[in-house]
PDB file of N, CA and C in Angstrom:
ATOM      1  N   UNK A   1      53.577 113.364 158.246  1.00  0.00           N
ATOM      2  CA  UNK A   1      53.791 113.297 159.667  1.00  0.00           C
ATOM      3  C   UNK A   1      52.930 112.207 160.301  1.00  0.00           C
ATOM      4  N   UNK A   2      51.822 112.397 160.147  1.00  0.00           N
ATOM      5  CA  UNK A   2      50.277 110.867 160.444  1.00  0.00           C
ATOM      6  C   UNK A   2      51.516 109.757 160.130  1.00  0.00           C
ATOM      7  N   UNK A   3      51.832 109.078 159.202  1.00  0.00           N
ATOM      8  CA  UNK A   3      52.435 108.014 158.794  1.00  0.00           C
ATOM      9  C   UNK A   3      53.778 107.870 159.583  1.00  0.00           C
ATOM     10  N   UNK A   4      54.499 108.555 159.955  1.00  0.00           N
ATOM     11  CA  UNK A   4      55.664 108.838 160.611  1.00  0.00           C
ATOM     12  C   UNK A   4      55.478 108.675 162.355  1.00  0.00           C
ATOM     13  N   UNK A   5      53.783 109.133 163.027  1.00  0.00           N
ATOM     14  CA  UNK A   5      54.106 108.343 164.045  1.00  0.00           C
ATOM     15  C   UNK A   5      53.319 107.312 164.363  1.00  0.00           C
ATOM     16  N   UNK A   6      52.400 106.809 163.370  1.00  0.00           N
ATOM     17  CA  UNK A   6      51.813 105.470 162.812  1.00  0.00           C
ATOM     18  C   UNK A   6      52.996 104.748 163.173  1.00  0.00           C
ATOM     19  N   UNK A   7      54.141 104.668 162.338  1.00  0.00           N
ATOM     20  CA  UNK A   7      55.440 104.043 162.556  1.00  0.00           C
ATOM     21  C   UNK A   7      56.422 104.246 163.995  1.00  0.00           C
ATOM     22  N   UNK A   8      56.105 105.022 164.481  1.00  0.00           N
ATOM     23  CA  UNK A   8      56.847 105.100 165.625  1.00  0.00           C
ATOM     24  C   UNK A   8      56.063 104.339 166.892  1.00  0.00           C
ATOM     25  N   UNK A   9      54.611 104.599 166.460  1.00  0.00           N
ATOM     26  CA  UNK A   9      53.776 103.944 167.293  1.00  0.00           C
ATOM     27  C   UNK A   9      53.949 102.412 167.427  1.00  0.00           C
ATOM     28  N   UNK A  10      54.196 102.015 166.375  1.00  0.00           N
ATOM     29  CA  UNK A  10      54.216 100.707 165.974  1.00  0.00           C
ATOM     30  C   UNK A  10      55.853  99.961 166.289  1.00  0.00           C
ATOM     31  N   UNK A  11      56.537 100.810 165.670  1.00  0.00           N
ATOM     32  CA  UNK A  11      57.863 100.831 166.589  1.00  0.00           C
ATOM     33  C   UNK A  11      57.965 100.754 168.372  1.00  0.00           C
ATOM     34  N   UNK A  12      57.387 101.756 168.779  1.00  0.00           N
ATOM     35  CA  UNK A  12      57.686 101.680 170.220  1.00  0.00           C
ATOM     36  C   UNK A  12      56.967 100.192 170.662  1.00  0.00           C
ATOM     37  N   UNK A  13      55.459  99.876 170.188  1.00  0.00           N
ATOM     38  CA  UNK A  13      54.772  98.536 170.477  1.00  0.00           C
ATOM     39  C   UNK A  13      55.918  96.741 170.553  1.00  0.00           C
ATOM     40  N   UNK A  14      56.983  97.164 168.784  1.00  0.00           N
ATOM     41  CA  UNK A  14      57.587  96.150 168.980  1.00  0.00           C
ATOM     42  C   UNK A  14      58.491  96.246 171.066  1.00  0.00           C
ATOM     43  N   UNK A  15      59.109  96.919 170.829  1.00  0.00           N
ATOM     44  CA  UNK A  15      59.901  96.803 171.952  1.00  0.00           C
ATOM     45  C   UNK A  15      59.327  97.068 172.681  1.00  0.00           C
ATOM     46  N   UNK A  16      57.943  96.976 173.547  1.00  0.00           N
ATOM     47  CA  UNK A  16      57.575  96.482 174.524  1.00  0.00           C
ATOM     48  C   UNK A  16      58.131  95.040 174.950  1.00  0.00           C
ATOM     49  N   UNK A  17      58.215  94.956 176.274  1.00  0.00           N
ATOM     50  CA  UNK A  17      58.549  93.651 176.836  1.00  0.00           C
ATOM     51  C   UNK A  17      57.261  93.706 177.966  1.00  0.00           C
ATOM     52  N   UNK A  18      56.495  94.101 178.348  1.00  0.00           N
ATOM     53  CA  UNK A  18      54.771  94.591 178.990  1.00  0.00           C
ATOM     54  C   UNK A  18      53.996  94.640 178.055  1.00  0.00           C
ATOM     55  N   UNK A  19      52.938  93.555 178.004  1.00  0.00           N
ATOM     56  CA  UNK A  19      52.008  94.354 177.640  1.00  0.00           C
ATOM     57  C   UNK A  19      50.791  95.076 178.359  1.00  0.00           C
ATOM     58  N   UNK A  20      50.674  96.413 178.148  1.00  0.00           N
ATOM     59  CA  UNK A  20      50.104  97.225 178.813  1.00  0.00           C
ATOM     60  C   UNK A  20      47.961  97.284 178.213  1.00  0.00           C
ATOM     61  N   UNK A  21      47.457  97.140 179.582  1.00  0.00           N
ATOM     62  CA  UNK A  21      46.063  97.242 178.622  1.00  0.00           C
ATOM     63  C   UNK A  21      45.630  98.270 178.263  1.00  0.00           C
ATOM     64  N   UNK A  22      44.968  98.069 177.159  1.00  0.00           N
ATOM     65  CA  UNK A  22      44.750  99.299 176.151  1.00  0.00           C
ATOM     66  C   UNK A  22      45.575  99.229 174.702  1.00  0.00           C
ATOM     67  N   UNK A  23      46.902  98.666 174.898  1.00  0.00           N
ATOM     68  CA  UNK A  23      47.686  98.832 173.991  1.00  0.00           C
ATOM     69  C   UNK A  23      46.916  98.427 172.678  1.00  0.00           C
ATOM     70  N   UNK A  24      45.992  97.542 172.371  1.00  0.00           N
ATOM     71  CA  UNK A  24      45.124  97.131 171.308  1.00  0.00           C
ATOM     72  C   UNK A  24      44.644  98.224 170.752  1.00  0.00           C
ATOM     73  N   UNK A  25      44.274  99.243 171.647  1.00  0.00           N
ATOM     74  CA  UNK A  25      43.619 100.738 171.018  1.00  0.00           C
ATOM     75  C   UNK A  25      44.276 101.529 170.375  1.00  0.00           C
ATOM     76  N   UNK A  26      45.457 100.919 169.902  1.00  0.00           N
ATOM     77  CA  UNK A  26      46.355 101.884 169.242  1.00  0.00           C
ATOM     78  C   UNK A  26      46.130 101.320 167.705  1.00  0.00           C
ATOM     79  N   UNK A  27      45.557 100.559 167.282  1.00  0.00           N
ATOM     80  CA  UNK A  27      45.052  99.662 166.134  1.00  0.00           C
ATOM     81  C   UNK A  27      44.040 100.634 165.428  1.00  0.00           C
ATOM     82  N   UNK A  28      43.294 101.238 166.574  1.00  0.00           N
ATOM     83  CA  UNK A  28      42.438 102.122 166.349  1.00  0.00           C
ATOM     84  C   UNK A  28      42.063 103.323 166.038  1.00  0.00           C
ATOM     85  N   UNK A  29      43.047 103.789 167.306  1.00  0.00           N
ATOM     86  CA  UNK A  29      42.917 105.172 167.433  1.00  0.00           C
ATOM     87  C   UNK A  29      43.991 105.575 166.431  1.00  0.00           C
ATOM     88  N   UNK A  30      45.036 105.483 166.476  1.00  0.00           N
ATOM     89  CA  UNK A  30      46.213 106.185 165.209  1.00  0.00           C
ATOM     90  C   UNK A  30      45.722 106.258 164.445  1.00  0.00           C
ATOM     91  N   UNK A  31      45.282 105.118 163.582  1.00  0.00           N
ATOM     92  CA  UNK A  31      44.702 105.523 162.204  1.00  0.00           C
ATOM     93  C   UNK A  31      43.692 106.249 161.962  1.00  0.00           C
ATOM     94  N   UNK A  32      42.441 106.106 163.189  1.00  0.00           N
ATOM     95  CA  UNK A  32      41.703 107.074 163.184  1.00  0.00           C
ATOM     96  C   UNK A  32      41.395 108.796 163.288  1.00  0.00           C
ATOM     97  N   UNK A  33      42.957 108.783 164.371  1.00  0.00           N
ATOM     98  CA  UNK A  33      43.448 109.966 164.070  1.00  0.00           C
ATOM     99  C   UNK A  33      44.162 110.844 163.064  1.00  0.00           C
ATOM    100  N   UNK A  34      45.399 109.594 162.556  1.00  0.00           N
ATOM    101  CA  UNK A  34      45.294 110.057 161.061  1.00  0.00           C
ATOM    102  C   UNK A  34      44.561 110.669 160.098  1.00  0.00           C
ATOM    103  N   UNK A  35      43.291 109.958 160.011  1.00  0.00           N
ATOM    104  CA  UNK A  35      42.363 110.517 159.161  1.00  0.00           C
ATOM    105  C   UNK A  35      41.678 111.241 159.332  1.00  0.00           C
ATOM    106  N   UNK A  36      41.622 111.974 160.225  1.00  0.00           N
ATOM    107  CA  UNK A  36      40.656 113.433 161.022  1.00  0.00           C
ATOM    108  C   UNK A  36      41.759 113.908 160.628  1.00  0.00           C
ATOM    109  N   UNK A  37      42.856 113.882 161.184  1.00  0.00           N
ATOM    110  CA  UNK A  37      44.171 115.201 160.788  1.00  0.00           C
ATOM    111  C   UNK A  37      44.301 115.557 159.185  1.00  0.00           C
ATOM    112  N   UNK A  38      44.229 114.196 158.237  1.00  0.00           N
ATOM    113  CA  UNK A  38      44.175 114.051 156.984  1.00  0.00           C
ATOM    114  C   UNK A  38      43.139 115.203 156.350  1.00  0.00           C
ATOM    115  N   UNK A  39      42.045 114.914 157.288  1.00  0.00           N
ATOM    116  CA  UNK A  39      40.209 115.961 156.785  1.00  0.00           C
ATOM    117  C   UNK A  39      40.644 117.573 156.767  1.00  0.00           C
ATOM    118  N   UNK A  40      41.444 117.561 157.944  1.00  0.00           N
ATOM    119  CA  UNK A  40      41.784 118.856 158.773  1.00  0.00           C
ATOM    120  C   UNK A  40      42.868 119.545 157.665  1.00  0.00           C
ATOM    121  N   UNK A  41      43.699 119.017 157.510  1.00  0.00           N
ATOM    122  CA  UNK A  41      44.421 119.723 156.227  1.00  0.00           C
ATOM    123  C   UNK A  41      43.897 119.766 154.866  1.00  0.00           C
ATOM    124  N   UNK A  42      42.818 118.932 154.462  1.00  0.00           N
ATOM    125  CA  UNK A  42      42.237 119.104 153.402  1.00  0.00           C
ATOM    126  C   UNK A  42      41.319 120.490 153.485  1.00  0.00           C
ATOM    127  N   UNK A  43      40.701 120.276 154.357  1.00  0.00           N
ATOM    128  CA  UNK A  43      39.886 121.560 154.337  1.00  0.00           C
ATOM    129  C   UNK A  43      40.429 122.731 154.830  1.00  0.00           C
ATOM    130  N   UNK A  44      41.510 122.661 155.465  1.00  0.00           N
ATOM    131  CA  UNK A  44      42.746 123.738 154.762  1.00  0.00           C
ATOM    132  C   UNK A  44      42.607 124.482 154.234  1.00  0.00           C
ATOM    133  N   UNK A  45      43.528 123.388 153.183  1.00  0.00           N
ATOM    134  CA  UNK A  45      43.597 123.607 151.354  1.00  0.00           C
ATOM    135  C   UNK A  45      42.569 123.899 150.775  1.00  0.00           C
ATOM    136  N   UNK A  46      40.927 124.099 151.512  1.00  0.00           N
ATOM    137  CA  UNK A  46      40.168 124.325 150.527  1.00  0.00           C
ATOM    138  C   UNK A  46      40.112 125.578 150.966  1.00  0.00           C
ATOM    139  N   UNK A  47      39.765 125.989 152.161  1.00  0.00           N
ATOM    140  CA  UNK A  47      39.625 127.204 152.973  1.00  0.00           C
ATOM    141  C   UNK A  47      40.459 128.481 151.919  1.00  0.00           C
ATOM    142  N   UNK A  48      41.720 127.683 151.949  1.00  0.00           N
ATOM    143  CA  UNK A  48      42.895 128.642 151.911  1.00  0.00           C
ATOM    144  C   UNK A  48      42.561 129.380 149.801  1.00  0.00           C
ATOM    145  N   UNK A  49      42.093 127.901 149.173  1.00  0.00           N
ATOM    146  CA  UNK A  49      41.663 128.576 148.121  1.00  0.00           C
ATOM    147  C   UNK A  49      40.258 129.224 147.771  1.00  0.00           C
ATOM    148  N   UNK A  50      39.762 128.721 148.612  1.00  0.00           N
ATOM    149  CA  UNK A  50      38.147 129.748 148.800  1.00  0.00           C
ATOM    150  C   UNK A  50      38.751 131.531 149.040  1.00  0.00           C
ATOM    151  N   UNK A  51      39.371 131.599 149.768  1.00  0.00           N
ATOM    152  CA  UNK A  51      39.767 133.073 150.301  1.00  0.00           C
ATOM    153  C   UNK A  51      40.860 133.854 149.523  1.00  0.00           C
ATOM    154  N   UNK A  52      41.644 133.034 148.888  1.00  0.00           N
ATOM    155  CA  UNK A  52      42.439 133.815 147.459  1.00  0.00           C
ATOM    156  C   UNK A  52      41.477 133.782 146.768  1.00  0.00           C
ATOM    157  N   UNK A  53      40.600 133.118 146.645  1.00  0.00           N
ATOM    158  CA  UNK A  53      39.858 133.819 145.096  1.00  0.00           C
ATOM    159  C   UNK A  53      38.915 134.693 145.441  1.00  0.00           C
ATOM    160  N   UNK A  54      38.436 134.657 147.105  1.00  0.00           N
ATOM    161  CA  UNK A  54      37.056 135.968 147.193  1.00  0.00           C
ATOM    162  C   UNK A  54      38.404 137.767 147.420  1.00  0.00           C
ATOM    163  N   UNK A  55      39.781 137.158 147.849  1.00  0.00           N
ATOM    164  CA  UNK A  55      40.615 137.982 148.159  1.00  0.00           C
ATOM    165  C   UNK A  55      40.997 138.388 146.520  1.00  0.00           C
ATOM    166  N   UNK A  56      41.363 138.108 145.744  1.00  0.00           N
ATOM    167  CA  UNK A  56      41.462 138.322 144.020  1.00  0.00           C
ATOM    168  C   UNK A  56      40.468 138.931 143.257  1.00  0.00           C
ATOM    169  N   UNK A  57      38.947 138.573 143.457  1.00  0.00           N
ATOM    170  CA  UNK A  57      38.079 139.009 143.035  1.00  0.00           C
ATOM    171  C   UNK A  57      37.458 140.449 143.971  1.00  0.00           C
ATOM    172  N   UNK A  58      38.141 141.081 144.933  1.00  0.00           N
ATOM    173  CA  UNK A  58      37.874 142.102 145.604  1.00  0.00           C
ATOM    174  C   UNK A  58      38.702 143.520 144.869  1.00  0.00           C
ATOM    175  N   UNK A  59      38.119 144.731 144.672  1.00  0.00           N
ATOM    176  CA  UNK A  59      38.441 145.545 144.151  1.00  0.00           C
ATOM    177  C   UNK A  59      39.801 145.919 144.461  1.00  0.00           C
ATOM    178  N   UNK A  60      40.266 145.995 145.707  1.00  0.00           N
ATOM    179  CA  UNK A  60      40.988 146.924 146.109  1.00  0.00           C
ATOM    180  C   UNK A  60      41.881 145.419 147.107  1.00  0.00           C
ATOM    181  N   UNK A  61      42.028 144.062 145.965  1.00  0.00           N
ATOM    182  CA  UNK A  61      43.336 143.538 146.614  1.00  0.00           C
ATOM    183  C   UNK A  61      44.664 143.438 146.354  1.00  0.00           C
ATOM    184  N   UNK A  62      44.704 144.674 145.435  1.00  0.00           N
ATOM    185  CA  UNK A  62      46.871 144.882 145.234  1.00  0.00           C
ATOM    186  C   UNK A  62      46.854 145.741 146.465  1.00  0.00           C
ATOM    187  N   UNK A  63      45.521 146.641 147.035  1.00  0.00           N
ATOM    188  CA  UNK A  63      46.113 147.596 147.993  1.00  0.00           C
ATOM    189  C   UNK A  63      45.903 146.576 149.449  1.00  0.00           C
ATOM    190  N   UNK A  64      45.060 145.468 149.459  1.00  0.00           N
ATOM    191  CA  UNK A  64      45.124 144.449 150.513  1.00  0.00           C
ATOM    192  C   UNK A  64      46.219 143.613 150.434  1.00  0.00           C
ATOM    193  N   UNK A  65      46.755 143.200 149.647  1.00  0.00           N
ATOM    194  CA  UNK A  65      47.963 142.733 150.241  1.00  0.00           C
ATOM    195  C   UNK A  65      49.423 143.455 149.535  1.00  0.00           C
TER     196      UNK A  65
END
């Protein structure tokens, strides 16, 4: 999704016929946001396997889930 409106971003920039100030900050900020969102689902994925395995290693998790 990051890459998808990286491209749209970049898309909408071509067809400007204005250029608007600020628009340079989009050089910046997208990708930078990308990669926080990128962090954000990684640690997720770690979260999510930290807690199946303390949820697996608990006595009573066939009757928890």
């Amino acid at each position: 999704m990051a890459q998808r409106l990286i491209d749209d971003g970049f898309d909408a920039l071509d067809e400007q016929t204005v250029v608007v100030p600020g628009t340079g900050t989009l050089d910046v900020v997208i990708p930078s946001l990308a990669l926080s969102l990128a962090a954000v689902h990684e640690q997720r994925r770690a979260l999510e396997a930290q807690i199946k395995a303390l949820l697996e290693d608990h006595p009573l998790s066939k009757v928890l889930t």
